[in-house]
Protein backbone atom coordinates (compact mmCIF):
# COMPACT_ATOMS: atom_id res chain seq x y z
CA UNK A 1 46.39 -9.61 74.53
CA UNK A 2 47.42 -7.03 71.64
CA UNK A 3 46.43 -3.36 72.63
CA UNK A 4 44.07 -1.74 70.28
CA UNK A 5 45.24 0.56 68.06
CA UNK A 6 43.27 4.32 68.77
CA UNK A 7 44.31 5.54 64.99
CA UNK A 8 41.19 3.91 62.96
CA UNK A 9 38.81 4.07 65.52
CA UNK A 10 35.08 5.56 65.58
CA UNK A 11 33.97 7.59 67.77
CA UNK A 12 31.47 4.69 68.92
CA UNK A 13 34.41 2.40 69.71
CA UNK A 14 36.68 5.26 71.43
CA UNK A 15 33.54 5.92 73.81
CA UNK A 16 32.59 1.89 74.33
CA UNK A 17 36.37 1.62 75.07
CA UNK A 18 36.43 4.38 77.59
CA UNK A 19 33.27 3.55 78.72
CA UNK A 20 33.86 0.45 80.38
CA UNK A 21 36.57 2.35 82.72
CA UNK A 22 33.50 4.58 83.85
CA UNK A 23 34.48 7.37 81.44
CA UNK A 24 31.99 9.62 78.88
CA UNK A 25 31.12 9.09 75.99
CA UNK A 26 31.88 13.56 75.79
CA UNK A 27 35.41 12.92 76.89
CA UNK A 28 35.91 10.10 74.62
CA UNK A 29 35.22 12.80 71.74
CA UNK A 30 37.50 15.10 73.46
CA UNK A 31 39.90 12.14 73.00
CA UNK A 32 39.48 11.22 69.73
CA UNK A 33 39.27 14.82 68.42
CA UNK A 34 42.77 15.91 70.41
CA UNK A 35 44.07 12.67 68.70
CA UNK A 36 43.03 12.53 65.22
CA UNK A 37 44.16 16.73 65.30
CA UNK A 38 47.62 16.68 67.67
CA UNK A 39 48.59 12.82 67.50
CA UNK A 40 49.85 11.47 69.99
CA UNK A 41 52.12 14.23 72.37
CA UNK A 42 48.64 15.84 71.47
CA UNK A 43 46.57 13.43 73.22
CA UNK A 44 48.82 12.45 76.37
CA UNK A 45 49.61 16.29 76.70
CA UNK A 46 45.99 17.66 76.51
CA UNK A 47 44.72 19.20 79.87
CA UNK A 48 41.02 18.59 78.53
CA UNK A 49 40.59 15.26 79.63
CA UNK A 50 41.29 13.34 83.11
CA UNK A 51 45.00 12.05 84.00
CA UNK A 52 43.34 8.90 85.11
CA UNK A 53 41.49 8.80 81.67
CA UNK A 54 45.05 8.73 79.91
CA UNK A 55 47.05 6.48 82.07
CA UNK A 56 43.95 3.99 81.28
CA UNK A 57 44.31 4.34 77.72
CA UNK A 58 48.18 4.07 77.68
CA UNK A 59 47.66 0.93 79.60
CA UNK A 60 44.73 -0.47 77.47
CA UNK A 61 45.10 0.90 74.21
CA UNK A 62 48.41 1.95 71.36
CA UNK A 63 47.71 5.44 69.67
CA UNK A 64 48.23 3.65 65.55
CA UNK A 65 50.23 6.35 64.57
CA UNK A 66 53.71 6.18 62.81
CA UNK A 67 55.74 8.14 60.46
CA UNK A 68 56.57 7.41 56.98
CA UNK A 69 60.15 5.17 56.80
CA UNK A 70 60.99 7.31 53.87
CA UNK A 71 60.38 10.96 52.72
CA UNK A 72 61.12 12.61 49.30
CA UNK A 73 60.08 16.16 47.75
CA UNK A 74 60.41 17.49 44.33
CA UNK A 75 61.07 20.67 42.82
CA UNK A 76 57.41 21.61 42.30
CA UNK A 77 56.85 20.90 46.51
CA UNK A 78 54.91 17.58 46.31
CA UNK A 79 55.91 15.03 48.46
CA UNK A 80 56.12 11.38 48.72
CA UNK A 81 56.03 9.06 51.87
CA UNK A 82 57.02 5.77 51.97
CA UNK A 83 55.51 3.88 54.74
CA UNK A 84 55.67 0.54 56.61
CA UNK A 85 52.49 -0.57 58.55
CA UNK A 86 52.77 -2.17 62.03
CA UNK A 87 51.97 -5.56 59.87
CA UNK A 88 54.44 -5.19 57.32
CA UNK A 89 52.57 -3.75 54.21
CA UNK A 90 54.49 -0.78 52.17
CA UNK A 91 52.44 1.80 50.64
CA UNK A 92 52.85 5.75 49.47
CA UNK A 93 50.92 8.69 50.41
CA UNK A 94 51.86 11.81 48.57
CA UNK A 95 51.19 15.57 49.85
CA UNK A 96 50.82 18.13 47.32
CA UNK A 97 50.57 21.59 47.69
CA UNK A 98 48.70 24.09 45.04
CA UNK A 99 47.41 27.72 45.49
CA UNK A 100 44.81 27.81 48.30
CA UNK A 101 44.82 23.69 48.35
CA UNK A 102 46.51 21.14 50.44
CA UNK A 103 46.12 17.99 49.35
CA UNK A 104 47.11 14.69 50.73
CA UNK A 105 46.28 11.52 48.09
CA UNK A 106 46.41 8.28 49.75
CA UNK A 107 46.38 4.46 49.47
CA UNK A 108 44.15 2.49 50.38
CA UNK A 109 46.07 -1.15 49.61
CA UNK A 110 49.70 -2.27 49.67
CA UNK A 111 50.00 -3.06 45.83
CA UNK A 112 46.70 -3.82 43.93
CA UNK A 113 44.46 -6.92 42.04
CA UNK A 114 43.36 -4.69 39.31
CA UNK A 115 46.30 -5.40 36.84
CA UNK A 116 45.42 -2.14 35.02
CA UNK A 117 48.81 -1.86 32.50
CA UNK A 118 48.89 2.11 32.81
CA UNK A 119 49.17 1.77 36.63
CA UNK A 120 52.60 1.02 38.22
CA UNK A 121 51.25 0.00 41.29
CA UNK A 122 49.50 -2.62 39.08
CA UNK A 123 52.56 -4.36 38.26
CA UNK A 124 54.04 -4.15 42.20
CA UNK A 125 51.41 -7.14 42.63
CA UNK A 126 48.46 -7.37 45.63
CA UNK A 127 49.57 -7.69 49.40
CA UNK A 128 46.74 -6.62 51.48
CA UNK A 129 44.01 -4.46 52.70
CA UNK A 130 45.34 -1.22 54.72
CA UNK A 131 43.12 -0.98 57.66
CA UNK A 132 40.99 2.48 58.46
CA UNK A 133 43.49 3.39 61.22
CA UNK A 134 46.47 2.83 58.50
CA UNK A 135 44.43 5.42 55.74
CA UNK A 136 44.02 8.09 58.41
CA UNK A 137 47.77 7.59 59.37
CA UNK A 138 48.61 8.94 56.04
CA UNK A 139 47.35 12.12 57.08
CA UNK A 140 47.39 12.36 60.61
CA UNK A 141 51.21 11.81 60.56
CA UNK A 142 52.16 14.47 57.93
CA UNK A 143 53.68 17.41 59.31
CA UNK A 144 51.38 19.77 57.97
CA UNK A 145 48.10 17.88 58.23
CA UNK A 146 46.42 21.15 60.20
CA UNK A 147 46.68 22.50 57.07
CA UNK A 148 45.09 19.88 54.62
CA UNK A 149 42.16 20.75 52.96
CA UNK A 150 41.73 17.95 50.66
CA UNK A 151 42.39 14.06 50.79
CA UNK A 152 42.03 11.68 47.39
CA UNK A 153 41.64 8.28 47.26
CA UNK A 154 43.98 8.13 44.61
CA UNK A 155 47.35 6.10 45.65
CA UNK A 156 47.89 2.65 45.74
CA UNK A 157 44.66 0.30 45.37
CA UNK A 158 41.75 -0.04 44.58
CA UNK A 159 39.61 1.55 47.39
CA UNK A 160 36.40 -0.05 46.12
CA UNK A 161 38.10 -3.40 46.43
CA UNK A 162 38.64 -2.05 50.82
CA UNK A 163 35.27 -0.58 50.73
CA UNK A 164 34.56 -0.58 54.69
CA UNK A 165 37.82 0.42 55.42
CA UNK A 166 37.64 3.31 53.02
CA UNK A 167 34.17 4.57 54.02
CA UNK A 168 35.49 4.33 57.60
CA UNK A 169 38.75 6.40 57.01
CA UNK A 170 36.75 8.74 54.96
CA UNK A 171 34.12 8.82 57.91
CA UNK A 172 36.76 9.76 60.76
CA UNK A 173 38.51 12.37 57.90
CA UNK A 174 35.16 14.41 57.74
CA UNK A 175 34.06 14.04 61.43
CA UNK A 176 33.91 17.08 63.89
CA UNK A 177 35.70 14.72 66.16
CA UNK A 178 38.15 13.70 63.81
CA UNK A 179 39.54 16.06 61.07
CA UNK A 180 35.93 17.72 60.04
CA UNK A 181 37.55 17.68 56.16
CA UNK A 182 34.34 18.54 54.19
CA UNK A 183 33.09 15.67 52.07
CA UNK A 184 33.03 17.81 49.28
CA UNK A 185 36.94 18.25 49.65
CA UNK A 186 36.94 14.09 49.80
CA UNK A 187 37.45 11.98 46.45
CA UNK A 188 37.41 8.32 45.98
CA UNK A 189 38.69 7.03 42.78
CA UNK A 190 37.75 3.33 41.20
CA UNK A 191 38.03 1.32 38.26
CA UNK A 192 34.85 0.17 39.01
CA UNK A 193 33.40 -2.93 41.40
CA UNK A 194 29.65 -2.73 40.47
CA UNK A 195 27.77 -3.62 43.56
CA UNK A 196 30.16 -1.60 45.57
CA UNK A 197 29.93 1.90 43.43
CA UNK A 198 26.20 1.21 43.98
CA UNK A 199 26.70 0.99 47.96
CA UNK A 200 28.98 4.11 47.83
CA UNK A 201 26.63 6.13 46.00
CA UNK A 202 23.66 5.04 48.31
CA UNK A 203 25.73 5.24 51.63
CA UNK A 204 28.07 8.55 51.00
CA UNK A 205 28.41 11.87 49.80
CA UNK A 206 31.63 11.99 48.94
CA UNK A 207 32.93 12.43 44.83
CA UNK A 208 33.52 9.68 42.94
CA UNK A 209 36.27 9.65 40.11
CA UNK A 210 36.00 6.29 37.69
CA UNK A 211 39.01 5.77 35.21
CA UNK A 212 38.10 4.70 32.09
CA UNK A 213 41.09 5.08 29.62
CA UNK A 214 38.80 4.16 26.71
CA UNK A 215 35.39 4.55 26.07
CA UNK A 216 35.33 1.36 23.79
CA UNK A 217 34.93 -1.75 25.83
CA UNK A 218 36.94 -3.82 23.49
CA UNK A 219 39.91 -1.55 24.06
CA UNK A 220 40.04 -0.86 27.62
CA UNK A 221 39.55 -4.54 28.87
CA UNK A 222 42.89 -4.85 27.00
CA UNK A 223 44.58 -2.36 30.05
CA UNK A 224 41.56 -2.51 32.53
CA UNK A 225 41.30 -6.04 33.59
CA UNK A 226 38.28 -5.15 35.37
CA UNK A 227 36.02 -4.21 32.44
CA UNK A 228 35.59 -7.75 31.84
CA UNK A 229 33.50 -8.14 35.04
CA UNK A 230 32.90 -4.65 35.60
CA UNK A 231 31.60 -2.86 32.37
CA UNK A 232 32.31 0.70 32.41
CA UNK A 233 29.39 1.37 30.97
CA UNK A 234 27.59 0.08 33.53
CA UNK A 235 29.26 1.82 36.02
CA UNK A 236 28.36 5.36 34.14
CA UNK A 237 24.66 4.04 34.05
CA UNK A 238 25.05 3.47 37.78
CA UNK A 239 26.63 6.79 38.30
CA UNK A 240 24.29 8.70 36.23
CA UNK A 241 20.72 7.48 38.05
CA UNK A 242 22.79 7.82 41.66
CA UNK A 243 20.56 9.68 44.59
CA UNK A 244 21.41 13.47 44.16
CA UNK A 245 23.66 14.70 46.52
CA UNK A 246 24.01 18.45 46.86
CA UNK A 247 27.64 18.45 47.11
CA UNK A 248 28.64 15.44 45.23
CA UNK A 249 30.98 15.60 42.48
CA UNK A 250 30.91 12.49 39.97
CA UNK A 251 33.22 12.40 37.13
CA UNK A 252 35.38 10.74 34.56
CA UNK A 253 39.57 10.37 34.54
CA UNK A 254 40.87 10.01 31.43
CA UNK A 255 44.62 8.91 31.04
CA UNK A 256 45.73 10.14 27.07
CA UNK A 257 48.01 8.53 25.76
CA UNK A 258 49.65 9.59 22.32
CA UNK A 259 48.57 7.92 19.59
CA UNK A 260 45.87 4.63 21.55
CA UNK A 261 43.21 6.85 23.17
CA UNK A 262 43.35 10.36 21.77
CA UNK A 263 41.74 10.18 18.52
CA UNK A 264 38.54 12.01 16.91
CA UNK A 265 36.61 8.37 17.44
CA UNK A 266 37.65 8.41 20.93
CA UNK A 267 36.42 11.78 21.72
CA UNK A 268 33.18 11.41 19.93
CA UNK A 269 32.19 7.71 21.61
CA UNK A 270 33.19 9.66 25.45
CA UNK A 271 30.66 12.13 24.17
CA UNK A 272 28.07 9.97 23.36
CA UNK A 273 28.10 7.50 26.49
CA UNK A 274 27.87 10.69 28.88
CA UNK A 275 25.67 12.78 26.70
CA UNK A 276 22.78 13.96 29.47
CA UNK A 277 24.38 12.14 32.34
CA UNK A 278 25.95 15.46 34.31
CA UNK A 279 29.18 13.54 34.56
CA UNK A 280 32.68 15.51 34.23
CA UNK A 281 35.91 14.38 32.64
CA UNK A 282 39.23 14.82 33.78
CA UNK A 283 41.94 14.81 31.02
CA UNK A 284 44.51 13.94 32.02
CA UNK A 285 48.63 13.31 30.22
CA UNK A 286 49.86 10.11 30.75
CA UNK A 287 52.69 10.05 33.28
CA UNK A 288 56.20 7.98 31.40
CA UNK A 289 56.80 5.23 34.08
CA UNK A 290 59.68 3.77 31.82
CA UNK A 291 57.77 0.60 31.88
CA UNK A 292 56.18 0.52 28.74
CA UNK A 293 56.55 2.69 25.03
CA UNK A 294 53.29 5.08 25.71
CA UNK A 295 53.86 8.76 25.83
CA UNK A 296 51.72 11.28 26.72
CA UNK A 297 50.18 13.60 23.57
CA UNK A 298 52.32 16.11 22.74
């Protein structure tokens, strides 16, 4: 039988695992916490828990963790990781440093269904789910990920289209067990899957980000596939009447490209469909891929 991967893990199924070897459900937190913090030296090293409680979960369990196959940094510090997943999927993570923030965005898919045209993970095409353990990996593994403040859903995928494994990665990221990031430090970005932005808003506190690119329907189901069954509009409506959260952040991304989104009617309709609704937008340049003619406004 395949060993269980630790990396992905609640901190229910780390104590029913332990359990069943007549271990607590205290040091299975002890366990999970040294593992999600230290990786794996961290976890076989620690003094904290029994050395019987360790050779058991060598022998019945594989910590998930594994570096990125490929690393590169730019001249402003950020840095991109290429990884491979134990099943074969390829998928980025990139780590970028500001100020007083450390930020690690991350995928939540190898490749994505959306289609949207601005997106070049779009065109890469759709080849699977990354599982909870595989999310957390992206930060766990980074050399500095003591020092991350802040993790964004925000790479590769669609994380409303992974929805329990998202919520689960984002669980284990804010956990005092895990890496107690504070959900108000935690972003999940969407194009927007109706019933599922409902279930996020009802089930989480952490921000949401949707990204609209137009505010007229008839122009963004042109580059946002999903419009057609996913109305933006709707979503904003959705977002808007959302159960307050205290710490909740819920706002708009807007990719501007020079000359098809930017105009005076553009700004004017993204006025009126948020007027009263508390929502923020995000501005953002478009980013040349080389794919396409767009260019960000100058």
């Amino acid at each position: 039988m395949d060993k269980k991967y630790l990396c992905g893990l609640g901190i229910d199924e780390i104590s029913d695992l332990v359990k069943t070897a007549g271990f607590t459900r205290s040091q299975a937190v002890i366990a999970a916490g040294t593992l999600y913090r230290n990786g794996e030296a961290g976890l076989y090293k620690t003094a904290m828990i029994p050395a019987a409680m360790k050779k058991y979960l060598l022998e019945s369990a594989s910590p998930g963790i594994y570096s990125p196959v490929k690393s590169e940094k730019s001249a402003d510090g950020t840095v991109k990781h290429l990884f491979v997943s134990p099943e074969g999927k390829s998928y980025e993570s990139v780590y970028i440093t500001e100020a007083k923030r450390r930020t690690v965005c991350v995928s939540s898919q190898s490749g994505c269904r959306m289609g949207c045209l601005f997106c070049v993970t779009g065109r890469y095409g759709f080849h699977g789910n990354l599982t909870a353990g595989d999310i957390v990996n992206q930060v766990i593994s980074n050399p500095f990920s003591d020092k991350v403040t802040h993790v964004v859903f925000m790479g590769m995928g669609e994380p409303m289209d992974n929805f329990a494994n998202v919520l689960k990665a984002a669980g284990i990221l804010k956990a005092e067990w895990g890496l107690a990031i504070s959900s108000r430090n935690i972003t999940i970005s969407t194009v927007g899957i109706t019933s599922e932005v409902k279930r996020f808003l009802e089930e989480s506190e952490y921000n949401l980000v949707l990204s609209l690119y137009s505010p007229f329907p008839r122009e963004r189901i042109n580059v946002v596939p999903a419009e057609r069954a996913y109305p933006a509009r709707e979503i904003i409506n959705i977002m808007a009447s959302a159960p307050p959260r205290k710490k909740r952040r819920l706002s708009i991304a807007y990719v501007m490209i020079k000359g098809v989104n930017d105009s005076e009617e553009h700004l004017g309709e993204l006025k009126s469909i948020l007027a009263g609704t508390g929502i923020r937008v995000n501005l953002l340049p478009y980013h040349i891929t080389g794919g396409d003619s767009w260019i960000p406004p100058g």
